[in-house]
N, C-alpha and C. Protein backbone atom coordinates (compact mmCIF):
# COMPACT_ATOMS: atom_id res chain seq x y z
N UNK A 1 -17.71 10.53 3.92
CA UNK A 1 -16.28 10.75 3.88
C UNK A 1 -15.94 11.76 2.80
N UNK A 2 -14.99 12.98 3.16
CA UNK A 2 -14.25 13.76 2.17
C UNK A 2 -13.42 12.85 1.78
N UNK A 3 -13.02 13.44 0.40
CA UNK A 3 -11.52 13.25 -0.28
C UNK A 3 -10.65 14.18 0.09
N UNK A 4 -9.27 14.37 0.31
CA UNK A 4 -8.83 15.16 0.82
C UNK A 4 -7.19 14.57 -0.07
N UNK A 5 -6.59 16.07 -0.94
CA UNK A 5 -5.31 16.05 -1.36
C UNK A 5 -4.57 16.70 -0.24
N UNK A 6 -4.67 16.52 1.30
CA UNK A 6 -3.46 16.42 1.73
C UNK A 6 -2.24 15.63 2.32
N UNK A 7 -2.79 14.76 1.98
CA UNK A 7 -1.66 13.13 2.69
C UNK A 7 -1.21 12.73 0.73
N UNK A 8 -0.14 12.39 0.80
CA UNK A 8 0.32 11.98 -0.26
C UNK A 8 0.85 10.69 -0.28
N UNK A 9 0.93 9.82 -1.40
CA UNK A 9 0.97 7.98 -0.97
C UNK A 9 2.29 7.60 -1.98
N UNK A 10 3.28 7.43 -1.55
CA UNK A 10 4.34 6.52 -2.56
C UNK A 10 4.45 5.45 -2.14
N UNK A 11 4.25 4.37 -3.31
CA UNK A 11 4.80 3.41 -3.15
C UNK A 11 6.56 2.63 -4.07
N UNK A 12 6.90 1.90 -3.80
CA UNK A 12 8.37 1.21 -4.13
C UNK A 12 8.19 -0.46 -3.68
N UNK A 13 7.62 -0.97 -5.23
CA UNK A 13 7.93 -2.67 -4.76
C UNK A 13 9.14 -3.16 -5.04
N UNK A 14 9.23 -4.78 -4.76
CA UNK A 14 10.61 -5.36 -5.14
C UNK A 14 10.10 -6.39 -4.85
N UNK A 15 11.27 -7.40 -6.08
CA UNK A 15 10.74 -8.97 -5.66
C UNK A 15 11.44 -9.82 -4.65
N UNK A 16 10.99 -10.55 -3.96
CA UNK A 16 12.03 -11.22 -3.37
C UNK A 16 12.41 -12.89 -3.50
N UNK A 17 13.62 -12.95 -4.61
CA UNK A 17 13.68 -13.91 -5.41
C UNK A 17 13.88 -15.32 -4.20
N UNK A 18 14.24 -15.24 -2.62
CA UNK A 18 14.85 -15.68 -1.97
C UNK A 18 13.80 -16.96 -1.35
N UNK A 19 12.67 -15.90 -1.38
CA UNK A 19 11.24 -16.54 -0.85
C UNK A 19 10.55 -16.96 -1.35
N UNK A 20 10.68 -16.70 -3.13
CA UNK A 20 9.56 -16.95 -4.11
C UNK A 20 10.29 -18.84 -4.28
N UNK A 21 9.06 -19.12 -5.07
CA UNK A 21 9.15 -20.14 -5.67
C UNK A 21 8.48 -20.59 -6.68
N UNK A 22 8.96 -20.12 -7.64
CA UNK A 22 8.39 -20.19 -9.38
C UNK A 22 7.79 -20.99 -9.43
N UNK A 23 8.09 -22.80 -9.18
CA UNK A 23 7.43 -23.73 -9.56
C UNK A 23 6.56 -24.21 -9.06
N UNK A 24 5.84 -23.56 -7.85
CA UNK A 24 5.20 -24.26 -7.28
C UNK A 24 3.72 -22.58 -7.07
N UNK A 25 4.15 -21.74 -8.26
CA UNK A 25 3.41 -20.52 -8.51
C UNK A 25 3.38 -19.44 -7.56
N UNK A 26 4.52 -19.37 -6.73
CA UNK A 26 4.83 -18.39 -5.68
C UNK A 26 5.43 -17.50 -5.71
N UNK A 27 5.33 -16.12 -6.13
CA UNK A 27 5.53 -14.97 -6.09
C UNK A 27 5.64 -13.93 -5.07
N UNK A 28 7.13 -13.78 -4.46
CA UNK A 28 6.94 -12.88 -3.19
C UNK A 28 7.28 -11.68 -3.35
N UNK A 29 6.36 -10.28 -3.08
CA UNK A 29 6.98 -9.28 -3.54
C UNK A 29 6.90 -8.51 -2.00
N UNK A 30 7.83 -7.29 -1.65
CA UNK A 30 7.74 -6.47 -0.40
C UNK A 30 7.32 -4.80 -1.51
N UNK A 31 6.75 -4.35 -0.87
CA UNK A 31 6.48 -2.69 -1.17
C UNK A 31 6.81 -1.79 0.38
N UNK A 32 7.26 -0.98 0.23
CA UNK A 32 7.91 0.39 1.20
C UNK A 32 6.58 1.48 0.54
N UNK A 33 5.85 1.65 1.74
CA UNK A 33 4.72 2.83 1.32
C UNK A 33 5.71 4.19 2.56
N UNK A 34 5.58 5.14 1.40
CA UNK A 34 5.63 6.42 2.00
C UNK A 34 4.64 7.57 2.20
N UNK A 35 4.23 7.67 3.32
CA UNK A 35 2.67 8.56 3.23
C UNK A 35 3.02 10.04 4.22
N UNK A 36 3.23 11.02 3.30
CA UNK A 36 3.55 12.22 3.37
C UNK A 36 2.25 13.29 4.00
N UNK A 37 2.10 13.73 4.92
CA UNK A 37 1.13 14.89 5.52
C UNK A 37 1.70 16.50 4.94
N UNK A 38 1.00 16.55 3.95
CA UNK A 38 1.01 17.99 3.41
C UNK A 38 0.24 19.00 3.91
N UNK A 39 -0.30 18.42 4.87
CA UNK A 39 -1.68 19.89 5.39
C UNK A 39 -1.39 20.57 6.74
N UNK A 40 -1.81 20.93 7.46
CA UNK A 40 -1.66 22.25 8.28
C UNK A 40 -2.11 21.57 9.49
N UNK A 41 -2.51 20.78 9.67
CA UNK A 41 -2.89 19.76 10.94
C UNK A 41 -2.78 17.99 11.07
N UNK A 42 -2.77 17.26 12.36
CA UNK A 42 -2.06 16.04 12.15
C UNK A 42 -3.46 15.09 11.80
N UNK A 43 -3.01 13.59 11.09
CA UNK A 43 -3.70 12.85 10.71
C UNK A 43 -3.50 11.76 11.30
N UNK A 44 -4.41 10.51 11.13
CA UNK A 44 -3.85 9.27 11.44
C UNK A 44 -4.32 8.01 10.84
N UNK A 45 -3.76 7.45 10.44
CA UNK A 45 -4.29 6.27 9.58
C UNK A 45 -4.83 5.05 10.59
N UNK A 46 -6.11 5.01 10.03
CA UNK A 46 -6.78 4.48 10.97
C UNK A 46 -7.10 3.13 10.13
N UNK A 47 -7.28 2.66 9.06
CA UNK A 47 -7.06 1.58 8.30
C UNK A 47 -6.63 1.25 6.79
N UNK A 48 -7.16 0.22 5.96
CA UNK A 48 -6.29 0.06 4.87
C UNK A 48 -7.49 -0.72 3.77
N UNK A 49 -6.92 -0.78 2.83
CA UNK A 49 -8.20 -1.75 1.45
C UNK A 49 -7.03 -1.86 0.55
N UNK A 50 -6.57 -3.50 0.51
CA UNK A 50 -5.76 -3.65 -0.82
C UNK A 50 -6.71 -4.27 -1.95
N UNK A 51 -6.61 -3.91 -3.32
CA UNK A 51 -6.97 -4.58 -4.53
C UNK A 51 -5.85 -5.65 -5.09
N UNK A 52 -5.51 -6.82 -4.84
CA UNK A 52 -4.20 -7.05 -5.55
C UNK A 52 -4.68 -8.15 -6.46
N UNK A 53 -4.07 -7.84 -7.63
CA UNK A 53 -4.65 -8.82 -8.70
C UNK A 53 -3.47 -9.25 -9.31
N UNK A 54 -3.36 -10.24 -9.99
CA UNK A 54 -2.04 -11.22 -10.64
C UNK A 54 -2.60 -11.10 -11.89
N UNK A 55 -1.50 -11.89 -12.47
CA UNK A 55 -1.43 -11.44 -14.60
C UNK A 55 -2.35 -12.55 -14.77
N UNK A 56 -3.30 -13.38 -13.88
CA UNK A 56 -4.06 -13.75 -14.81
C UNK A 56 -5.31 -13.13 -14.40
N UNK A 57 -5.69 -12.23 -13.92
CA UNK A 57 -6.72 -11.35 -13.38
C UNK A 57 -7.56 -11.85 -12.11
N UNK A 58 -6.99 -12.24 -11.09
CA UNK A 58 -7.30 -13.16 -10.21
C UNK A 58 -7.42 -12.09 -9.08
N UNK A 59 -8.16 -11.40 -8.39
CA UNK A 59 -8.68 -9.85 -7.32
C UNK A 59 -8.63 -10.90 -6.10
N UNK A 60 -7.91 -10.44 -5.26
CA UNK A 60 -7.98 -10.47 -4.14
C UNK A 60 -8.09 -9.44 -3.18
N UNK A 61 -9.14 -9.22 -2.10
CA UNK A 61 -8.60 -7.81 -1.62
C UNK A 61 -8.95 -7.87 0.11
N UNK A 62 -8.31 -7.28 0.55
CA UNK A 62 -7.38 -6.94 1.93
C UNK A 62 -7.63 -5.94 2.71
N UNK A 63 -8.96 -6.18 3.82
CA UNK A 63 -8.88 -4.91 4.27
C UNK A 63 -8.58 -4.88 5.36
N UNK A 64 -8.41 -4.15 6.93
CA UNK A 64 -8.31 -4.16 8.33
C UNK A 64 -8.01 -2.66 8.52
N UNK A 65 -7.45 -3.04 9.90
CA UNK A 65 -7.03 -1.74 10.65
C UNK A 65 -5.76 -1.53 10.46
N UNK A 66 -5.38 -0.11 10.71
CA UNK A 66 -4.07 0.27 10.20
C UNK A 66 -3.07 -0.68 9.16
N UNK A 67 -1.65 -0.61 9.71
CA UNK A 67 -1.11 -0.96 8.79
C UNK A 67 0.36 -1.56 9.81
N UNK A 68 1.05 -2.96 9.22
CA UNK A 68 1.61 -2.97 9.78
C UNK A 68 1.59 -3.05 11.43
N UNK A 69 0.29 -3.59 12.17
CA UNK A 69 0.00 -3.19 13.30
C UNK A 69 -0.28 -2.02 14.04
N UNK A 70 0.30 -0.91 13.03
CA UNK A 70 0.03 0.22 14.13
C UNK A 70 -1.64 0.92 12.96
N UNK A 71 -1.58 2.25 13.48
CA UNK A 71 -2.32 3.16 13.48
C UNK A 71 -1.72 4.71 13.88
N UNK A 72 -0.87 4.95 12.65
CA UNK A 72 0.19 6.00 12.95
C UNK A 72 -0.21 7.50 12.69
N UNK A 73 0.23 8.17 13.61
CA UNK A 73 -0.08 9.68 14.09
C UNK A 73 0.91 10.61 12.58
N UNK A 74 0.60 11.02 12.12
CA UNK A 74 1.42 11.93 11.24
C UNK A 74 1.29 13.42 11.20
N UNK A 75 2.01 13.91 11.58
CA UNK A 75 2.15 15.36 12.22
C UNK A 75 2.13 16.40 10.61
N UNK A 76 1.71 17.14 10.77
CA UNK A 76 2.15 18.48 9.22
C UNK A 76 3.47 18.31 9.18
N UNK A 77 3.87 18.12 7.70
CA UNK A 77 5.27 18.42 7.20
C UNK A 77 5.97 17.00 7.52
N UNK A 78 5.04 15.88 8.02
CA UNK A 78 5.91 14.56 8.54
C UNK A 78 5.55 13.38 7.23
N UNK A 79 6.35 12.62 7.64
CA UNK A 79 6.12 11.12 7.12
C UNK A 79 5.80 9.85 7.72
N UNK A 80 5.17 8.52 7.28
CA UNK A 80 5.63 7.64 7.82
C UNK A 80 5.75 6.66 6.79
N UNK A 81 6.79 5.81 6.92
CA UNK A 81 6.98 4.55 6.13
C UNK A 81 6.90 3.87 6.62
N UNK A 82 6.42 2.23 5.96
CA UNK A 82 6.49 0.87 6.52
C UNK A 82 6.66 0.30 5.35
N UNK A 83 7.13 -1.31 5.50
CA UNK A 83 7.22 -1.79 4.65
C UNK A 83 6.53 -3.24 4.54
N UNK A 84 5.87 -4.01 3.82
CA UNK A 84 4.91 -5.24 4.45
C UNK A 84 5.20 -6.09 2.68
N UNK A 85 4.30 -7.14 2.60
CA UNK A 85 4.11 -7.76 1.48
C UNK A 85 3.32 -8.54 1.28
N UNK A 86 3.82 -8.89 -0.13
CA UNK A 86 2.15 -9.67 -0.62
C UNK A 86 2.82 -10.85 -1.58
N UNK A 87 1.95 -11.84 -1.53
CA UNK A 87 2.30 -13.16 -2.25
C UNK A 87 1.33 -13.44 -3.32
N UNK A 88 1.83 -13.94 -5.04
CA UNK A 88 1.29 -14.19 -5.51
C UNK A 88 1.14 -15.17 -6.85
N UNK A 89 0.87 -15.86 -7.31
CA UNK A 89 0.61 -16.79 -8.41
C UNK A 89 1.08 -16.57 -9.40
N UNK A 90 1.65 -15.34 -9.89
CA UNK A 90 2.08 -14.89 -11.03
C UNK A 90 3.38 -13.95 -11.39
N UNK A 91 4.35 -14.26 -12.18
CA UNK A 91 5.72 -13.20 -11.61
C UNK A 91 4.85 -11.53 -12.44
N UNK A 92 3.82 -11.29 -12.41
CA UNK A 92 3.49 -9.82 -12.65
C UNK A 92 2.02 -9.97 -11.92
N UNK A 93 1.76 -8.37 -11.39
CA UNK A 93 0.79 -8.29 -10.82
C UNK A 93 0.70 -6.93 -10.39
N UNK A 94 -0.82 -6.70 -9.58
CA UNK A 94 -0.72 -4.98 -9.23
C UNK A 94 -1.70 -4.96 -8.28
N UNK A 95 -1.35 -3.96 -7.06
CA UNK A 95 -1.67 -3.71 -6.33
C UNK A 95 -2.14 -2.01 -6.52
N UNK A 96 -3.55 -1.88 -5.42
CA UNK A 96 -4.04 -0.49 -5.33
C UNK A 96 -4.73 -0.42 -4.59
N UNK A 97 -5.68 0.82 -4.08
CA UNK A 97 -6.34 0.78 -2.97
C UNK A 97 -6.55 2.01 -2.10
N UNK A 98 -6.86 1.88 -0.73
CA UNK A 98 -7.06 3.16 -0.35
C UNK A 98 -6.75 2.95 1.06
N UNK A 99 -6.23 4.38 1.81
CA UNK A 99 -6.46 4.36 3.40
C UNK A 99 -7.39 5.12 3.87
N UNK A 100 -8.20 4.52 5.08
CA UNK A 100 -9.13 5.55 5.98
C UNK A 100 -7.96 5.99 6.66
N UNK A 101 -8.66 7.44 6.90
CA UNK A 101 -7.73 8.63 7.89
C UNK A 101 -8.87 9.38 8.53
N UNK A 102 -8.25 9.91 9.42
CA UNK A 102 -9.19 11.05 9.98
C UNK A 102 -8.18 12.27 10.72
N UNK A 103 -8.51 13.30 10.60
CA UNK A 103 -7.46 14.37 10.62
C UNK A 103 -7.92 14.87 12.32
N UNK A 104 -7.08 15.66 13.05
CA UNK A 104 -6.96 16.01 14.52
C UNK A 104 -8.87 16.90 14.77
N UNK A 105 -9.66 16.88 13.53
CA UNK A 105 -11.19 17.36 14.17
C UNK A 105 -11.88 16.38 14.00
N UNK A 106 -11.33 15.12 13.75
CA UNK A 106 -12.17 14.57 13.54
C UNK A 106 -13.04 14.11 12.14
N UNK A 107 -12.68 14.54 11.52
CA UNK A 107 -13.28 14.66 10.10
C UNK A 107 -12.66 13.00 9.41
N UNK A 108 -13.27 12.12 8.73
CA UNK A 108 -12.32 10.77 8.33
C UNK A 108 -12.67 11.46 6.91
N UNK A 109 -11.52 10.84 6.45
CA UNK A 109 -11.56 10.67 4.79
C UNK A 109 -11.22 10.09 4.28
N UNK A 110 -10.51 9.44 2.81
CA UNK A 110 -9.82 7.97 2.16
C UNK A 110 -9.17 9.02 1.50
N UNK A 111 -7.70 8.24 1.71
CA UNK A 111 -6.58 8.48 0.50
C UNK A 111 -6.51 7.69 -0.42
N UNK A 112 -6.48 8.04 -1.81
CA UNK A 112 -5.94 6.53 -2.46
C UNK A 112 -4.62 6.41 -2.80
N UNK A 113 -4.61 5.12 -2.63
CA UNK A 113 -3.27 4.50 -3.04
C UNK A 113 -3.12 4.47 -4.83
N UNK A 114 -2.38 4.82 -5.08
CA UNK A 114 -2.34 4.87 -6.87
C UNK A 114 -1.68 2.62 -6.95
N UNK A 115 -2.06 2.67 -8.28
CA UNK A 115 -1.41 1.23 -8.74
C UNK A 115 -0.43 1.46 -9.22
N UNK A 116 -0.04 0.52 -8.56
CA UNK A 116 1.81 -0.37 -8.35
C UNK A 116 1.69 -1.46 -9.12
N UNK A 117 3.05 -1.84 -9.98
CA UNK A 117 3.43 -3.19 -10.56
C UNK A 117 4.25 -3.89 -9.28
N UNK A 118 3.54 -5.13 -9.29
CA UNK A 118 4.62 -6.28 -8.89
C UNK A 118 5.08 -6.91 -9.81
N UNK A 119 6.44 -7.06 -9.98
CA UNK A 119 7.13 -7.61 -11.17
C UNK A 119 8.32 -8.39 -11.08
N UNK A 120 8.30 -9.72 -11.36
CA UNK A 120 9.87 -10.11 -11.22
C UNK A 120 10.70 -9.50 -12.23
N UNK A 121 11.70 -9.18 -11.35
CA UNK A 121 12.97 -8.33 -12.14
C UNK A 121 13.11 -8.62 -13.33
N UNK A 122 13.56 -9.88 -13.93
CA UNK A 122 13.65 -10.13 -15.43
C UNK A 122 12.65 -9.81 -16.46
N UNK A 123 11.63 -9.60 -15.79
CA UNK A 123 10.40 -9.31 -16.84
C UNK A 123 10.06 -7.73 -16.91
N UNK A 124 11.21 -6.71 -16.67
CA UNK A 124 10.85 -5.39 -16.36
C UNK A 124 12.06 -5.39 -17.25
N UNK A 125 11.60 -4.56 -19.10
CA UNK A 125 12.45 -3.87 -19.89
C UNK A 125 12.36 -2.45 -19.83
């Protein structure tokens, strides 16, 4: 597999105080990934690898096919977002990781995902 700087990866978490449940060590957070095609031909994400670890250093990790169920086509100059989540033991934590892709010749390569804080709101000064 190449590395390849032309797909670009944002992520945006948030907690969701609605679902969590502190006392019983339940932490629900959602992240919105934005994955940008900067190159000159189309790509497609063909799967995923999460690292997600909690504040007491506890690795869990997550791999399959695509994302969100699909396996999305991303054209030059396009985007795609989804948004999914992760549950965890601790109100701080971080997620990272990588996607397989393979571009319109065929060629696969891994993007990485940079690390993200999961954080309940009150604990973010």
């Amino acid at each position: 597999m190449i590395n390849s700087p032309r797909v670009c990866v944002h992520v945006q978490s948030v907690y969701i105080e609605s679902q969590s449940t502190p006392d019983e060590e339940r932490f629900v957070f959602a992240y919105t990934v934005t994955i940008r095609n900067l190159g000159r031909m189309p790509v497609q994400l063909l799967g995923r690898y999460w690292l997600i670890t909690n504040g007491n250093g506890r690795e869990i990790e997550v791999q399959g096919e695509g994302v969100v169920g699909e396996q999305p086509h991303i054209d030059p100059g396009e985007e795609y977002q989804y948004t999914s989540g992760a549950v965890i033991e601790t109100p701080l934590g971080t997620m990272q990781g990588h996607y397989e892709m393979v571009d319109a010749d065929g060629n696969a390569f891994r993007i990485a995902i940079p690390v993200f804080r999961l954080a309940v709101t009150t604990l973010i000064h």
